[in-house]
C-alpha atoms as a PDB file:
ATOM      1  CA  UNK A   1       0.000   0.000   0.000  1.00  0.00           C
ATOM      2  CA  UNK A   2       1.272   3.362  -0.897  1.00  0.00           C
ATOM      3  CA  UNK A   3       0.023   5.857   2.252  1.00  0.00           C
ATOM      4  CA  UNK A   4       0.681   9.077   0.557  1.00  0.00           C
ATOM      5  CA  UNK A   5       0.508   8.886  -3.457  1.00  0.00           C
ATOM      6  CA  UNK A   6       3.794  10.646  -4.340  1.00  0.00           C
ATOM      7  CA  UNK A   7       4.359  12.080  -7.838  1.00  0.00           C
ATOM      8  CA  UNK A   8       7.976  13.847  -7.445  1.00  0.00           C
ATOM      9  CA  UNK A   9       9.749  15.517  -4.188  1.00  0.00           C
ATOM     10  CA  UNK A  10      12.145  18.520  -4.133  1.00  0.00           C
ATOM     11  CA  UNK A  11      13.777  19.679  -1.394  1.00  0.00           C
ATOM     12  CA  UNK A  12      15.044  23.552  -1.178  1.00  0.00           C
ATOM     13  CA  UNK A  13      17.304  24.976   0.929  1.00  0.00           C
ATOM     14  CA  UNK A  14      16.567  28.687   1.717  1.00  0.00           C
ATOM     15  CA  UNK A  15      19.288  29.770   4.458  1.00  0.00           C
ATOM     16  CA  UNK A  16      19.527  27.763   6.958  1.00  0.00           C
ATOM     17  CA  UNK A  17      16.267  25.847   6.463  1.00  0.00           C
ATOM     18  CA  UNK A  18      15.475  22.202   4.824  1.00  0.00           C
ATOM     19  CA  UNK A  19      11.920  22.615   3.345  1.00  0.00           C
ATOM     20  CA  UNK A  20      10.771  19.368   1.634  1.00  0.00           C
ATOM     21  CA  UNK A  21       8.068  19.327  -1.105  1.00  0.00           C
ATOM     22  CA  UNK A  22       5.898  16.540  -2.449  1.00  0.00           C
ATOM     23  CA  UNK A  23       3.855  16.677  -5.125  1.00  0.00           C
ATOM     24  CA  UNK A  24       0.518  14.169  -4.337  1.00  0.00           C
ATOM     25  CA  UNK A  25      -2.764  13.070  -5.418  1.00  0.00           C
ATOM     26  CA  UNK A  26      -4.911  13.083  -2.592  1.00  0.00           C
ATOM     27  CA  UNK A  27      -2.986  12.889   0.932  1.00  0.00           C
ATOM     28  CA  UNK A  28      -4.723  10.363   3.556  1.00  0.00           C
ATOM     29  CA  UNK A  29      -3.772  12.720   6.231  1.00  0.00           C
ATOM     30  CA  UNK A  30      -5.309  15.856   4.532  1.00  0.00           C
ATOM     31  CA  UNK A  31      -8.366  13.340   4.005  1.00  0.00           C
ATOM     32  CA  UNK A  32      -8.223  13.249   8.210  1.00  0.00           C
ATOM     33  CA  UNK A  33      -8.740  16.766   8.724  1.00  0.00           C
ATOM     34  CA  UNK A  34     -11.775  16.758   5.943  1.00  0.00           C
ATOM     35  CA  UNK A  35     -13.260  14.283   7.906  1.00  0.00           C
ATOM     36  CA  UNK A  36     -12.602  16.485  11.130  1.00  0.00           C
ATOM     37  CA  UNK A  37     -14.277  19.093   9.564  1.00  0.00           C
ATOM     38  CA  UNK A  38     -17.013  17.188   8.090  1.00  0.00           C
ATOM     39  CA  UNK A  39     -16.336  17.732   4.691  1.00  0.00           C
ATOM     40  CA  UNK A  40     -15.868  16.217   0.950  1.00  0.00           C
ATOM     41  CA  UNK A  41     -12.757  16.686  -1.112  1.00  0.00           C
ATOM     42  CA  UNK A  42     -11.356  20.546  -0.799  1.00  0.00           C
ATOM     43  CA  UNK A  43      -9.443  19.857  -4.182  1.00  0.00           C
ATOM     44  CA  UNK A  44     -11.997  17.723  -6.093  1.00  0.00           C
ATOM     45  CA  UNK A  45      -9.111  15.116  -6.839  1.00  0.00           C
ATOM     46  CA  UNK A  46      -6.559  17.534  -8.119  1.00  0.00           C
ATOM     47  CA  UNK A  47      -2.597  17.178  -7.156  1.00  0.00           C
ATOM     48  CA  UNK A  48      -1.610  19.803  -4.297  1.00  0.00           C
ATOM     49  CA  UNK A  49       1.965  20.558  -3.245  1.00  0.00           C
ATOM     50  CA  UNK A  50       2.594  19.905   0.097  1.00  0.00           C
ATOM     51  CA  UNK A  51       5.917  21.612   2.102  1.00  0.00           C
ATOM     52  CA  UNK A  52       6.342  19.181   4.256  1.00  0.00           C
ATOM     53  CA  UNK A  53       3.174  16.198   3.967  1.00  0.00           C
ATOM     54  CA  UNK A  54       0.491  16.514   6.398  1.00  0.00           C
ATOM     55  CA  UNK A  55       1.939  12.750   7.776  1.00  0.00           C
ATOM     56  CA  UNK A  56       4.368  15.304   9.626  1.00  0.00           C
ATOM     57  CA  UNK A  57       2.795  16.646  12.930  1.00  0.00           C
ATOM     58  CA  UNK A  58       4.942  19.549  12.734  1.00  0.00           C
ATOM     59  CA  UNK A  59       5.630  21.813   9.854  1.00  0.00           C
ATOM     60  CA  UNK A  60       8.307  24.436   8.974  1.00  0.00           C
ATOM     61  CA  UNK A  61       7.827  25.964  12.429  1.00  0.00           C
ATOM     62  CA  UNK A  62      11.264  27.748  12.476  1.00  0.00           C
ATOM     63  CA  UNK A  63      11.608  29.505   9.426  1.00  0.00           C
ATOM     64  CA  UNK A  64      12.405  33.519   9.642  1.00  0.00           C
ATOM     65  CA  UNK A  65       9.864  35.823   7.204  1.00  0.00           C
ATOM     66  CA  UNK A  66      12.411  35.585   4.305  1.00  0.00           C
ATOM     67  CA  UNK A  67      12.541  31.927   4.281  1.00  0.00           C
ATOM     68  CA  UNK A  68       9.174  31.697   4.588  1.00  0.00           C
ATOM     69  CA  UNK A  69       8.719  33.625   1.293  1.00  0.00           C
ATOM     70  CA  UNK A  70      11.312  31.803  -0.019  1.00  0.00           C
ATOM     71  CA  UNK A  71       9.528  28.704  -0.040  1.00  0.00           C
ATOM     72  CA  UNK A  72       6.181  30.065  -0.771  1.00  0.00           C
ATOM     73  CA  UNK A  73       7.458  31.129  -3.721  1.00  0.00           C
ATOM     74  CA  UNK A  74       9.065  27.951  -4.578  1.00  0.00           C
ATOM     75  CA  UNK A  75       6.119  25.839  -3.726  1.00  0.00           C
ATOM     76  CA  UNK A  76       4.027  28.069  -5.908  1.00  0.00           C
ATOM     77  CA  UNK A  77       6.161  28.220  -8.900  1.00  0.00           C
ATOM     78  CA  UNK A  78       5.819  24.422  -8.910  1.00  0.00           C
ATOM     79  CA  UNK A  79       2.532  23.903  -7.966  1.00  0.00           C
ATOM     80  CA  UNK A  80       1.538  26.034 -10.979  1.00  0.00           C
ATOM     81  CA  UNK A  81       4.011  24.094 -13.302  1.00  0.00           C
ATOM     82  CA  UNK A  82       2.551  20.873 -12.229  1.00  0.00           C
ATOM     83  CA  UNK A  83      -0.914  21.838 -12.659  1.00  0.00           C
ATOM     84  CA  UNK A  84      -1.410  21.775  -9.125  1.00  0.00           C
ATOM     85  CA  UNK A  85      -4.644  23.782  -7.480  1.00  0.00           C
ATOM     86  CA  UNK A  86      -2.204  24.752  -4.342  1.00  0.00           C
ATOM     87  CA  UNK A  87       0.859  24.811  -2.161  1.00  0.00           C
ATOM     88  CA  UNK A  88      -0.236  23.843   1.253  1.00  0.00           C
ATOM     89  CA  UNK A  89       2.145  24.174   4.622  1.00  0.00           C
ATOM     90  CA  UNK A  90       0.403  22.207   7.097  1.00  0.00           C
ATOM     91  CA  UNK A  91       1.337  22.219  11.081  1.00  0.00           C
ATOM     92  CA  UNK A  92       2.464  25.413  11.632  1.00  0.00           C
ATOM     93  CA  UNK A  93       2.362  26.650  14.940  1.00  0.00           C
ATOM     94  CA  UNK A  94       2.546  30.416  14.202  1.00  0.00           C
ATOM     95  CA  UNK A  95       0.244  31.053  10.802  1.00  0.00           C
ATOM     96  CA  UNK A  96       0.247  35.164  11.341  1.00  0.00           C
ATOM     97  CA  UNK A  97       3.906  34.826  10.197  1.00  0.00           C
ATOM     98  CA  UNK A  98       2.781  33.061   7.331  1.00  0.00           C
ATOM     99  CA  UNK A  99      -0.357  34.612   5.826  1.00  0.00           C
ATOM    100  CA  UNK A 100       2.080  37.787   5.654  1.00  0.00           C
ATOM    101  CA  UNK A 101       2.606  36.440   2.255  1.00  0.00           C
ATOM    102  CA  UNK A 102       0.154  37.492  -0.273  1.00  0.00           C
ATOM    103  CA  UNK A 103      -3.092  34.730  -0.642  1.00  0.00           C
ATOM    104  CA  UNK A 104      -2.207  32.548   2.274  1.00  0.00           C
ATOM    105  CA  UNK A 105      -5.239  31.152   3.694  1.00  0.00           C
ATOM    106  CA  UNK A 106      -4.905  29.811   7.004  1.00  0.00           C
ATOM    107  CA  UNK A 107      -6.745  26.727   7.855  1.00  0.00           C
ATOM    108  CA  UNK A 108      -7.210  25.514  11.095  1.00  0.00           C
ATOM    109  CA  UNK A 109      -6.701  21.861  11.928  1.00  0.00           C
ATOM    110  CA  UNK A 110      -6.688  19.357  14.601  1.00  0.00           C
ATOM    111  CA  UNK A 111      -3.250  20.142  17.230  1.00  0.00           C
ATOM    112  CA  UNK A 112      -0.972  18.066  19.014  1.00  0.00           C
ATOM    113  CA  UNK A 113      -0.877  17.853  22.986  1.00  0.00           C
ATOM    114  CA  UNK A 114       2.205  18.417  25.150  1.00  0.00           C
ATOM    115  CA  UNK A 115       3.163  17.706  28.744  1.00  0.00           C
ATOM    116  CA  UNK A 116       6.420  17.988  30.912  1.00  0.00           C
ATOM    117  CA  UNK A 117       7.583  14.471  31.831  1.00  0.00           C
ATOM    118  CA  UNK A 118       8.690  15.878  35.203  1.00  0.00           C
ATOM    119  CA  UNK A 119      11.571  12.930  35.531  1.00  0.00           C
ATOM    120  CA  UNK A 120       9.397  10.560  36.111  1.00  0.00           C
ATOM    121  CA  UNK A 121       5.601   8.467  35.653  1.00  0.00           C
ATOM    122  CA  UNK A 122       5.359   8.885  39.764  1.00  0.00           C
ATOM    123  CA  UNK A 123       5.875  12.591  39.168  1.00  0.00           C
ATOM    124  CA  UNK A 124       3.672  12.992  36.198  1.00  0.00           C
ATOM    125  CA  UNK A 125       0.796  11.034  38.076  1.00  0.00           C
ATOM    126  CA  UNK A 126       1.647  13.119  41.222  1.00  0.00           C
ATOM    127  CA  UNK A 127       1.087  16.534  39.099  1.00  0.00           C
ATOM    128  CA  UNK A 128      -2.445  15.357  37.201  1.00  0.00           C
ATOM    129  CA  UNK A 129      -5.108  17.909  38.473  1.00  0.00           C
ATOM    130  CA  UNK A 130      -7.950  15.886  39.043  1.00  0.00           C
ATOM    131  CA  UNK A 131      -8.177  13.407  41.830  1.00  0.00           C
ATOM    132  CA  UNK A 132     -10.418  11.529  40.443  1.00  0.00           C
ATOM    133  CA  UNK A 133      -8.389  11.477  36.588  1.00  0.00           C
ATOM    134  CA  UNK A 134      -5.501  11.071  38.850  1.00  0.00           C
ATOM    135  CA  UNK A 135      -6.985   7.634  40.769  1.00  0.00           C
ATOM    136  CA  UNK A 136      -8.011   6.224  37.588  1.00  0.00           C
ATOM    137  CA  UNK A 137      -4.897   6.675  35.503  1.00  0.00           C
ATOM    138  CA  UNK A 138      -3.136   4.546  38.619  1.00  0.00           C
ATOM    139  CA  UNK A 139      -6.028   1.829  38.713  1.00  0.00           C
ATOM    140  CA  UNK A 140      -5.752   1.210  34.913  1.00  0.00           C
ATOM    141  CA  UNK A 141      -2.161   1.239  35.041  1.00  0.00           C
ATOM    142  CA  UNK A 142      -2.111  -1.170  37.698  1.00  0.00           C
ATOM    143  CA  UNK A 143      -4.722  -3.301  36.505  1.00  0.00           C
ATOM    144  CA  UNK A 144      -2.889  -3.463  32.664  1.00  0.00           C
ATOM    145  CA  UNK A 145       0.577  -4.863  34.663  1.00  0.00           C
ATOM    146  CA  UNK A 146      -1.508  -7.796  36.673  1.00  0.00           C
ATOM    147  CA  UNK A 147      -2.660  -8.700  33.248  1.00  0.00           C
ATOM    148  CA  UNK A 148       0.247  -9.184  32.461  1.00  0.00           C
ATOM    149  CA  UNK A 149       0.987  -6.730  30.039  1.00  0.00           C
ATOM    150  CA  UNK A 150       4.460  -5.607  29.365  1.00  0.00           C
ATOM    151  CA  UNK A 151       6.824  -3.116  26.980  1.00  0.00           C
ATOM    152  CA  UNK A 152       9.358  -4.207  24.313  1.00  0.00           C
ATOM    153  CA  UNK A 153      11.103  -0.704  23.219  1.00  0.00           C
ATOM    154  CA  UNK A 154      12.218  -1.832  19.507  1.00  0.00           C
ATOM    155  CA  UNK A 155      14.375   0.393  17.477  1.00  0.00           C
ATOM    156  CA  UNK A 156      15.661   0.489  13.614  1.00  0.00           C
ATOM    157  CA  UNK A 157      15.563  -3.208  12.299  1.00  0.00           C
ATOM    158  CA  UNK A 158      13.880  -4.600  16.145  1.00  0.00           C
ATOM    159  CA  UNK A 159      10.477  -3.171  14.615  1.00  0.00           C
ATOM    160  CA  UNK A 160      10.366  -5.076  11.578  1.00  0.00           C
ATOM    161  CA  UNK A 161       8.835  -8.308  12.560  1.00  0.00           C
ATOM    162  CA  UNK A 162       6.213  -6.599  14.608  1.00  0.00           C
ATOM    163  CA  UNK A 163       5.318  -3.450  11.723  1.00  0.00           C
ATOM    164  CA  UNK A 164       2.686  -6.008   9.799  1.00  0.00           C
ATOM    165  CA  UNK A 165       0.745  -6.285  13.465  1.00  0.00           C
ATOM    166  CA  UNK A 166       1.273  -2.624  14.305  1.00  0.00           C
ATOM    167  CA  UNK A 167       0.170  -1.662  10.600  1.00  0.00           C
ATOM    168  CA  UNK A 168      -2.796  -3.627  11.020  1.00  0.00           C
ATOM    169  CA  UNK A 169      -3.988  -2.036  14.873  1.00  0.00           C
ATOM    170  CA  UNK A 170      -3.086   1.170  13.293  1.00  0.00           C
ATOM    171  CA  UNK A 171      -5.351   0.891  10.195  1.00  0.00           C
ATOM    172  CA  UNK A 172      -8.220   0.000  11.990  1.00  0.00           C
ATOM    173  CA  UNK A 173      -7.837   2.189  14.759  1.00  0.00           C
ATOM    174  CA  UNK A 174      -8.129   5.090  11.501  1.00  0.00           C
ATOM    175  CA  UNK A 175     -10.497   3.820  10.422  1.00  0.00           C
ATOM    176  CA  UNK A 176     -12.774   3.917  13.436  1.00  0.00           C
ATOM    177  CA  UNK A 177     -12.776   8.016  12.612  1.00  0.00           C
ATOM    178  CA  UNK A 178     -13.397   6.787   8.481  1.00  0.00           C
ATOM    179  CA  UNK A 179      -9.980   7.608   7.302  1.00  0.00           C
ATOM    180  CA  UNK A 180      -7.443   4.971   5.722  1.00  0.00           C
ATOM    181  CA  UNK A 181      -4.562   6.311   6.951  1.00  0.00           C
ATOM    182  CA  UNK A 182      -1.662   4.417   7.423  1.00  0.00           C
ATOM    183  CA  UNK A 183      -0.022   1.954   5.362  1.00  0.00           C
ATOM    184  CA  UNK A 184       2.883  -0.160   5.956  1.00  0.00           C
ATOM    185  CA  UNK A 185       5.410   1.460   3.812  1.00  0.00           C
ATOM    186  CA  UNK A 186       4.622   4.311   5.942  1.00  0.00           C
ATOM    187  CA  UNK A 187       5.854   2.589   8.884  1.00  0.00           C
ATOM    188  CA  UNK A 188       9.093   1.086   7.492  1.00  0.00           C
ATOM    189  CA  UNK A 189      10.036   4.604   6.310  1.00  0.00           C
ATOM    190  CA  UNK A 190       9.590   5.877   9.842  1.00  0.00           C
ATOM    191  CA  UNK A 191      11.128   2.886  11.394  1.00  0.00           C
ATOM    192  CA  UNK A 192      14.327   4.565   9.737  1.00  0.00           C
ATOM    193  CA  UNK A 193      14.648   7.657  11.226  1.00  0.00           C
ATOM    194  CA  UNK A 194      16.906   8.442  13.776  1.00  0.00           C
ATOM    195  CA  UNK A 195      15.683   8.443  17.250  1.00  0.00           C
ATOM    196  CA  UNK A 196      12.017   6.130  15.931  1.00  0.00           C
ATOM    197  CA  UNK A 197      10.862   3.673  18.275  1.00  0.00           C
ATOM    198  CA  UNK A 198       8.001   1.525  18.985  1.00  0.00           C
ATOM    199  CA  UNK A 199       7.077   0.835  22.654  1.00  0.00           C
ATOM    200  CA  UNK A 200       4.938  -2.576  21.763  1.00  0.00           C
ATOM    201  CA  UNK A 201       2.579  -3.391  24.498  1.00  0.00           C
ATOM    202  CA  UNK A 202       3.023  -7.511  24.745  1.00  0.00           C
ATOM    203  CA  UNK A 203       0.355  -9.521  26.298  1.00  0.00           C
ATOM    204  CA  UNK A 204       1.814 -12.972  25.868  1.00  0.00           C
ATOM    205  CA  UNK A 205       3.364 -13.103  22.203  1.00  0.00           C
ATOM    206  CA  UNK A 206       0.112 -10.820  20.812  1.00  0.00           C
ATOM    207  CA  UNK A 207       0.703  -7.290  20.316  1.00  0.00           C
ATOM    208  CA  UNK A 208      -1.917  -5.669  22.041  1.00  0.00           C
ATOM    209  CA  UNK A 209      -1.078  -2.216  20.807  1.00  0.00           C
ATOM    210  CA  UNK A 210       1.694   0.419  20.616  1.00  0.00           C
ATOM    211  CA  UNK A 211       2.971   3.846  19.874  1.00  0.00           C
ATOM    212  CA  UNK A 212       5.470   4.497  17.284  1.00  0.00           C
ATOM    213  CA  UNK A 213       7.857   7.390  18.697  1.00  0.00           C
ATOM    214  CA  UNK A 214      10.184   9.823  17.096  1.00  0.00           C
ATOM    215  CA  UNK A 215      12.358  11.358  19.733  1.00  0.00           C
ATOM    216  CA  UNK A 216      13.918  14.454  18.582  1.00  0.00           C
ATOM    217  CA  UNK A 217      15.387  17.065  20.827  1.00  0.00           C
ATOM    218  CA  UNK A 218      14.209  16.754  24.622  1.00  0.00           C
ATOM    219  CA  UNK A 219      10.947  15.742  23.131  1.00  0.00           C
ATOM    220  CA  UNK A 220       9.560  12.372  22.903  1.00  0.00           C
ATOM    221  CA  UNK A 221       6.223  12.369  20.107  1.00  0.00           C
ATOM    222  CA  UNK A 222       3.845   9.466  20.217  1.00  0.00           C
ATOM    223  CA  UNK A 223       3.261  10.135  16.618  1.00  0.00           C
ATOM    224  CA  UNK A 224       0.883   7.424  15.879  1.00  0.00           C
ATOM    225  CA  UNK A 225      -0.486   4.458  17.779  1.00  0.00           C
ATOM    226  CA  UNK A 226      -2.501   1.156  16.970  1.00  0.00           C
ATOM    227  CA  UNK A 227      -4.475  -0.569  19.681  1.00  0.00           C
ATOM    228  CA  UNK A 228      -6.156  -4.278  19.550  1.00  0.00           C
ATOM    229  CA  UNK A 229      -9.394  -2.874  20.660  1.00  0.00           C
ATOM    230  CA  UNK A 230     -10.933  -6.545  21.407  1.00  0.00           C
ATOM    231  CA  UNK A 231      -8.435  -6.115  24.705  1.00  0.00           C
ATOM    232  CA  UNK A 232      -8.934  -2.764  25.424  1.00  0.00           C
ATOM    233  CA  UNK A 233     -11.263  -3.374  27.899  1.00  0.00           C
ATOM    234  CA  UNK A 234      -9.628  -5.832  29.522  1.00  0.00           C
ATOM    235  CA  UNK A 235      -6.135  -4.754  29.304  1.00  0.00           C
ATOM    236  CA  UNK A 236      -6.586  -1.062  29.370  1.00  0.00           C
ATOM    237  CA  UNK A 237      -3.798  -0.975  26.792  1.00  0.00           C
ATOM    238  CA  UNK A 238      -4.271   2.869  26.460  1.00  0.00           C
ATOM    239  CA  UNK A 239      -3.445   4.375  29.736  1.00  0.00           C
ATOM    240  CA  UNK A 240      -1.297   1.912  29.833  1.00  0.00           C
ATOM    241  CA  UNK A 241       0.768   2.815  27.202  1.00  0.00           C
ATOM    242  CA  UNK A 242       0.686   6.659  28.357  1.00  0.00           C
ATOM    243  CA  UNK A 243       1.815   5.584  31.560  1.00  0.00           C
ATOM    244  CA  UNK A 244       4.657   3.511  29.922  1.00  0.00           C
ATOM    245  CA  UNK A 245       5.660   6.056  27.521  1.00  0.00           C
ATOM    246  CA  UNK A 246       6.084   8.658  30.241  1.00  0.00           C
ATOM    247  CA  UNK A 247       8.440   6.186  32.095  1.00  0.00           C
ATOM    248  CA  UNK A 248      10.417   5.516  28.748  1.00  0.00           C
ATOM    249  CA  UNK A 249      10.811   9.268  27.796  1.00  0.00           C
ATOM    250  CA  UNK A 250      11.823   9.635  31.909  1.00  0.00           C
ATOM    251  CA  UNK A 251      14.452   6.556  31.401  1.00  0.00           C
ATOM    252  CA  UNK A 252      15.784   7.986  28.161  1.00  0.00           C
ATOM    253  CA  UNK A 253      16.303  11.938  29.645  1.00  0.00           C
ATOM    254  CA  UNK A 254      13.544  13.200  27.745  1.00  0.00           C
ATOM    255  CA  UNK A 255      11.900  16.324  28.840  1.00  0.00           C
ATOM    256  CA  UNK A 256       8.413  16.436  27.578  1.00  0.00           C
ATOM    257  CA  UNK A 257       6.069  13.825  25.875  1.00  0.00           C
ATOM    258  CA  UNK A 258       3.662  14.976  22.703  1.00  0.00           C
ATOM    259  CA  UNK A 259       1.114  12.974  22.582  1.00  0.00           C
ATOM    260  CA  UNK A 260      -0.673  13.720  19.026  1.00  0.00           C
ATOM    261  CA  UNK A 261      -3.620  14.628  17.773  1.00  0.00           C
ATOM    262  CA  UNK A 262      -6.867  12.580  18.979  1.00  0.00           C
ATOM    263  CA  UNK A 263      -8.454  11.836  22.666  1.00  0.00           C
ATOM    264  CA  UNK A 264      -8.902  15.128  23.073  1.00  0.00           C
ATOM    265  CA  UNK A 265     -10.673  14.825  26.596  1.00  0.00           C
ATOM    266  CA  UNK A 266      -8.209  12.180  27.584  1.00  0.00           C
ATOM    267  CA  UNK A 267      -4.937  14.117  27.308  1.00  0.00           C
ATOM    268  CA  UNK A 268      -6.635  17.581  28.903  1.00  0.00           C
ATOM    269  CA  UNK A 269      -7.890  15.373  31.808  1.00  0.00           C
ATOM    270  CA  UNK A 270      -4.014  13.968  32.529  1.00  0.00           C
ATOM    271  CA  UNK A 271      -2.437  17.524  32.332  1.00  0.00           C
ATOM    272  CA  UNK A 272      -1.370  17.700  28.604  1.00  0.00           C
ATOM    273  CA  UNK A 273      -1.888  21.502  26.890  1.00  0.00           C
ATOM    274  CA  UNK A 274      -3.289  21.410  23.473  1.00  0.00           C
ATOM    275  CA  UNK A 275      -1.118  22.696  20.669  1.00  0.00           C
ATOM    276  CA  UNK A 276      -3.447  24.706  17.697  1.00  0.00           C
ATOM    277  CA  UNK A 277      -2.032  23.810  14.587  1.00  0.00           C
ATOM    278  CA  UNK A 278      -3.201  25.153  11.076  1.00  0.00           C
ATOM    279  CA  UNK A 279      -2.105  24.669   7.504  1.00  0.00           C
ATOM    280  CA  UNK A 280      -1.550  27.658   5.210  1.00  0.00           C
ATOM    281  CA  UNK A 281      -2.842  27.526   1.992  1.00  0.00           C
ATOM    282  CA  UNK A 282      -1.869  29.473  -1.291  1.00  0.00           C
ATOM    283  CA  UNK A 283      -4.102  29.200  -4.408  1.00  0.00           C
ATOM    284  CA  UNK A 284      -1.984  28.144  -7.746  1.00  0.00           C
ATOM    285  CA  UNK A 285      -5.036  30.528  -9.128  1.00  0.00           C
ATOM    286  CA  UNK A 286      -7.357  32.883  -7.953  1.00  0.00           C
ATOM    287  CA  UNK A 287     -10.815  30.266  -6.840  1.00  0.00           C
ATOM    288  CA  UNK A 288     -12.955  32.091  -4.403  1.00  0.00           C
ATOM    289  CA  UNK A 289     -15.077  29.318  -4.390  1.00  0.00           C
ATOM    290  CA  UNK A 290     -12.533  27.051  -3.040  1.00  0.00           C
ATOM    291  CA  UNK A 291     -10.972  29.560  -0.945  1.00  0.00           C
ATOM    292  CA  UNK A 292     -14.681  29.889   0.854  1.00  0.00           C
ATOM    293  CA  UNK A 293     -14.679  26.310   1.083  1.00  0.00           C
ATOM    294  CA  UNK A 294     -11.181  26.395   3.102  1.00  0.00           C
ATOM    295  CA  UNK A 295     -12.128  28.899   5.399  1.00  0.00           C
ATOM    296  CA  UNK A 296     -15.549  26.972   5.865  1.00  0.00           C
ATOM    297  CA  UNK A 297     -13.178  23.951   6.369  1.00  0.00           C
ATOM    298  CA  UNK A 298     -10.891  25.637   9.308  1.00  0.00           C
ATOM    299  CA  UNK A 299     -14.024  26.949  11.060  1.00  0.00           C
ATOM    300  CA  UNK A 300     -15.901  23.493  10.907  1.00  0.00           C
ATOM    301  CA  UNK A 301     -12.215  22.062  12.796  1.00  0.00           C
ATOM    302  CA  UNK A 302     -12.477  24.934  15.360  1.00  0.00           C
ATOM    303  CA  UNK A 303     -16.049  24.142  16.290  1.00  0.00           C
ATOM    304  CA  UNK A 304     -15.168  20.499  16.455  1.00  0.00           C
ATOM    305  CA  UNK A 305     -12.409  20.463  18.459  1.00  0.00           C
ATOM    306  CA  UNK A 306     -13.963  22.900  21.107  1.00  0.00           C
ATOM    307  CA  UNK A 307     -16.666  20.491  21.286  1.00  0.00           C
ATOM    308  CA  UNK A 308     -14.625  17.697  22.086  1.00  0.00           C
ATOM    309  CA  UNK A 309     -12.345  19.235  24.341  1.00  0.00           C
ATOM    310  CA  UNK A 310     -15.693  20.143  26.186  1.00  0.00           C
ATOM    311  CA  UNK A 311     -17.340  19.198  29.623  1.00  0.00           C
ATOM    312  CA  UNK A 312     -15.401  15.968  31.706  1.00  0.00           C
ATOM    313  CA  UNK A 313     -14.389  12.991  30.179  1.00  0.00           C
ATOM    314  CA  UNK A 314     -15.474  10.084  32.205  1.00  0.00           C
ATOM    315  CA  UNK A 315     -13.132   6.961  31.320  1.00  0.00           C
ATOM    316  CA  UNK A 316      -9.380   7.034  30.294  1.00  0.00           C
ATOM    317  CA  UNK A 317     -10.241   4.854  26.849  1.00  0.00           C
ATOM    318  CA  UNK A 318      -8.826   5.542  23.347  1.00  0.00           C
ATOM    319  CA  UNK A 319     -11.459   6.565  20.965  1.00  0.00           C
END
């Protein structure tokens, strides 16, 4: 399965920044944020050009206003010799310093989450607000080790007998929210990156879920996770696996864990701050239809995502 239908990639280099382009026919991961928002196909099947793919969490976050035109420029110079509709910078933290540029259209999209690790899972428990969050992130914890679940941290080549199981957890944990996301050539290209590991929960020889990690700077990001939901009750393989992760980014001197996007309730409940996140968008040509249909898109996200981050969440499970 190919995750993200790739035509051609370019990389520039504009001072001291990397910006990586890829030119693709219809992104699973934009296809997330549609369904987010509740909508159909923004580009009605055309190519976009995306600087860096919407797989990545983060975008090109540190980039100083001339680098930023830089690669607008460069983005839309191919994207219009492609036959693109747009060039599209998804997860930027900061999208004021981006809409600077002439016809950027900010688009807001589902963030990240991000708490101190606090040196270690005692301490993170310790600092959770509510008592009653507090109690039940210990009870689940607790109950998941009697079951007899336990981690195997697998880096580089380690992953690759487990990827097909992950891959498959994964997948169907997407497409509980009607996306096909993932793929497993998605997977093996991440297992490559410096610093990528997958904290397998084991119950027995079964993988009962996991999160595959990227560790990069003092950071630790759960970047995506698969869970055998048959156990979940049972097994409680989600908290679990929080809990677990905190103690692994702890072990390994990491200062903060980013849990993702999803579980919205979940994460604010156990002390993690949402991140807001938007992708930029600049029209190969003028379209005010489809530029409506962005804005339309970024408002439908913002709605969403303050009514899931709404009122108490009542059980520590993985949606």
């Amino acid at each position: 399965m190919q995750t993200d239908p790739v035509r051609a990639a370019r990389v520039l280099h504009a001072g001291r920044l990397v910006a990586p382009f890829y030119l693709i026919d219809g992104s699973p991961a934009w296809a997330a944020f549609e369904a987010e928002a509740g909508v159909g196909d923004t580009w009605a099947g055309r190519p976009v050009v995306y600087g860096p793919s919407p797989y990545a969490t983060y975008g090109l976050n540190v980039a100083s206003p001339w680098e930023i035109r830089a690669v607008v420029e460069h983005g839309l110079a191919w994207a219009r010799e492609a036959g693109a509709v747009a060039a599209v910078f998804p997860g930027l933290r900061h999208p004021r310093a981006w809409t600077a540029v002439e016809g950027g259209i900010a688009v807001r999209t589902t963030g990240s989450h991000e708490a101190p690790v606090r040196g270690s899972m005692a301490a993170f428990k310790a600092s959770i607000g509510s008592s009653r969050a507090r109690k039940e992130f210990g009870r689940q914890w607790r109950r998941a080790n009697e079951a007899g679940l336990r981690l195997d941290a697998l880096r580089g080549a380690e992953m690759t007998p487990t990827l097909p199981a992950f891959t498959r957890l994964a997948s169907a944990a997407a497409a509980r929210h009607g996306v096909a996301l993932y793929g497993l050539d998605l997977f093996h290209a991440v297992a490559q990156v410096p610093g990528a590991v997958l904290l397998a929960a084991m119950h027995g020889r079964k993988l009962a879920g996991g999160f595959l990690c990227l560790r990069h700077g003092s950071t630790l990001y759960l970047w995506a996770a698969g869970l055998d939901y048959a156990m979940l009750p049972e097994l409680h393989t989600y908290a679990w696996l929080l809990a677990e992760s905190v103690s692994y980014a702890a072990a390994t001197g990491a200062a903060a864990v980013d849990a993702g996007r999803g579980n919205y309730l979940i994460k604010r409940r156990l002390g993690f701050t949402q991140i807001p996140l938007y992708s930029v968008c600049y029209l190969a040509s003028p379209d005010p239809g489809l530029a409506a249909s962005l804005a339309e898109m970024g408002g439908r996200i913002t709605a969403a995502l303050t009514q899931a981050s709404a009122g108490p969440a009542q059980e520590l499970a993985a949606s």
